[in-house]
Protein backbone atom coordinates (compact mmCIF):
# COMPACT_ATOMS: atom_id res chain seq x y z
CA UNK A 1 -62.73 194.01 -10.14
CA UNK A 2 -61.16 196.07 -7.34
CA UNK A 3 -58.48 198.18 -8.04
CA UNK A 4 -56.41 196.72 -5.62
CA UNK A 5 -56.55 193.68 -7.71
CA UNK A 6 -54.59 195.42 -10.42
CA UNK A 7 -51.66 197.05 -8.91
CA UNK A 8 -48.85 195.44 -8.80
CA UNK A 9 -47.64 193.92 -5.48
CA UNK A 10 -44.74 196.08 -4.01
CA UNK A 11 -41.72 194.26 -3.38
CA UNK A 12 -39.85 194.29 0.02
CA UNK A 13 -36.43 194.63 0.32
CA UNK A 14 -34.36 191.57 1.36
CA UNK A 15 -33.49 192.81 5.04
CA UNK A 16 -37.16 194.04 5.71
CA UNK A 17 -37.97 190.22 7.15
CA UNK A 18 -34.66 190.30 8.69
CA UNK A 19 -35.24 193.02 10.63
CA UNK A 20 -38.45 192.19 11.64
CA UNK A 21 -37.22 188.91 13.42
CA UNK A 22 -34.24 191.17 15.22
CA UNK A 23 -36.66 193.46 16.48
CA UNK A 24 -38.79 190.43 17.90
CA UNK A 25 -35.89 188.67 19.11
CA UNK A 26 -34.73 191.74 20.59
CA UNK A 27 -37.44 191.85 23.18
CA UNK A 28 -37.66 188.77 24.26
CA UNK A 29 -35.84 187.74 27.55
CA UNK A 30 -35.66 184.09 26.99
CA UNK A 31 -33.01 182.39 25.81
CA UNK A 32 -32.53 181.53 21.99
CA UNK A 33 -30.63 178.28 22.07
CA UNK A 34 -32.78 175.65 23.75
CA UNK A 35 -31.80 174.42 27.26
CA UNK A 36 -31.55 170.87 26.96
CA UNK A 37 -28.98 170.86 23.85
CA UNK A 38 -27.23 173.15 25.76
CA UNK A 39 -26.67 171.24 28.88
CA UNK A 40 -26.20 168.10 26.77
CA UNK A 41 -22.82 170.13 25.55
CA UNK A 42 -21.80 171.52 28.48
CA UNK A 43 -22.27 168.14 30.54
CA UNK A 44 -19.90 166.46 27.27
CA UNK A 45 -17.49 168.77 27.22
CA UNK A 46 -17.19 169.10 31.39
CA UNK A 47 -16.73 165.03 30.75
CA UNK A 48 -13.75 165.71 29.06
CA UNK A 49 -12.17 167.23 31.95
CA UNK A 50 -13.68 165.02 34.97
CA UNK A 51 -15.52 161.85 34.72
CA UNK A 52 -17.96 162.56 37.81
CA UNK A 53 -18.68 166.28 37.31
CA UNK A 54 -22.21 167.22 37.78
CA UNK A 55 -24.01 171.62 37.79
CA UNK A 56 -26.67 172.57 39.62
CA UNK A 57 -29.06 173.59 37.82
CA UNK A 58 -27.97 177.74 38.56
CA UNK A 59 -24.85 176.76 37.43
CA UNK A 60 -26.54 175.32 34.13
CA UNK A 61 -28.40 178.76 33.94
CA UNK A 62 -25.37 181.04 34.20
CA UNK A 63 -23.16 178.58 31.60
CA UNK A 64 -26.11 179.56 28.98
CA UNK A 65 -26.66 183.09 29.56
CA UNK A 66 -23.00 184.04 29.28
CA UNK A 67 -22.34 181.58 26.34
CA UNK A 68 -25.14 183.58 24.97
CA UNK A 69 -24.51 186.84 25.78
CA UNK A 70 -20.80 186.01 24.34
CA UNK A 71 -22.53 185.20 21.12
CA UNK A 72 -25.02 187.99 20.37
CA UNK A 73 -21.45 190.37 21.12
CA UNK A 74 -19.71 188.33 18.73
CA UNK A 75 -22.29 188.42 15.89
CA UNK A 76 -22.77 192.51 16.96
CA UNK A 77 -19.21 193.03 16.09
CA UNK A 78 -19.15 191.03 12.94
CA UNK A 79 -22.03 192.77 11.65
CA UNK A 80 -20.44 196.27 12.30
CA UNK A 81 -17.27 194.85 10.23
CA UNK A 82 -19.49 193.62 7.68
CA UNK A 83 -21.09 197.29 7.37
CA UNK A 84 -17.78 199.11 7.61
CA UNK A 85 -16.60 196.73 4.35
CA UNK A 86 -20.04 197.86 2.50
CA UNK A 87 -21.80 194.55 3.26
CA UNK A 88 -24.93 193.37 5.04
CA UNK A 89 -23.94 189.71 5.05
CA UNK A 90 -22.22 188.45 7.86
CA UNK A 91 -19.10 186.36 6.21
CA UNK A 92 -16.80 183.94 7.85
CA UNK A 93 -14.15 186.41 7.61
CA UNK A 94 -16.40 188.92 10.11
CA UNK A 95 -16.93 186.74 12.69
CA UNK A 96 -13.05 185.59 12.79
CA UNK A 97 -12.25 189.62 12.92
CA UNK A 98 -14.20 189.85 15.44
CA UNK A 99 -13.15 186.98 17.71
CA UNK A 100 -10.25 187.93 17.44
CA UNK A 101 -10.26 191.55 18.70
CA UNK A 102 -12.50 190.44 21.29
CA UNK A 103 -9.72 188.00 22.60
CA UNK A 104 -7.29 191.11 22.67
């Protein structure tokens, strides 16, 4: 028997994973949601306004890249508010904070 057999196994903390997957995220230039969902929405909820709309696909691209860039400064801010209130969950409460000093 090895030695490394008998220590015990050091435990991670709970953000360690967490963390890892930002920093991977974070450089990647793709985007996270996936395209066709996406355009699925954005062609539904154009519907809503005009029966016969259609996007080129540019148009498609830009819709998803500010919708996401929108999001990642959303979830930025409600993580800082979640760390200024001693937490490091994001709660419901965060992310309505922060939508609503972006919209100021």
């Amino acid at each position: 028997m090895s030695t490394q057999q008998n220590r015990p196994r050091r435990k991670r903390r709970a953000a360690t994973n967490a963390i890892r997957e930002i920093k991977k995220e974070q450089g990647r230039t793709k985007t996270i949601i996936p395209v066709a969902p996406f355009n699925r929405v954005t062609q539904e909820i154009a519907q809503e306004f005009r029966e016969d709309i259609r996007f080129k696909g540019e148009a498609h691209q830009a819709l998803h890249i500010a919708a996401e860039s929108h999001l990642v400064d959303l979830f930025q801010n409600a993580n800082k508010l979640a760390i200024h209130n001693g937490r490091e969950t994001v709660q419901r409460k965060d992310l309505r904070l922060a939508q609503d000093l972006m919209n100021e």
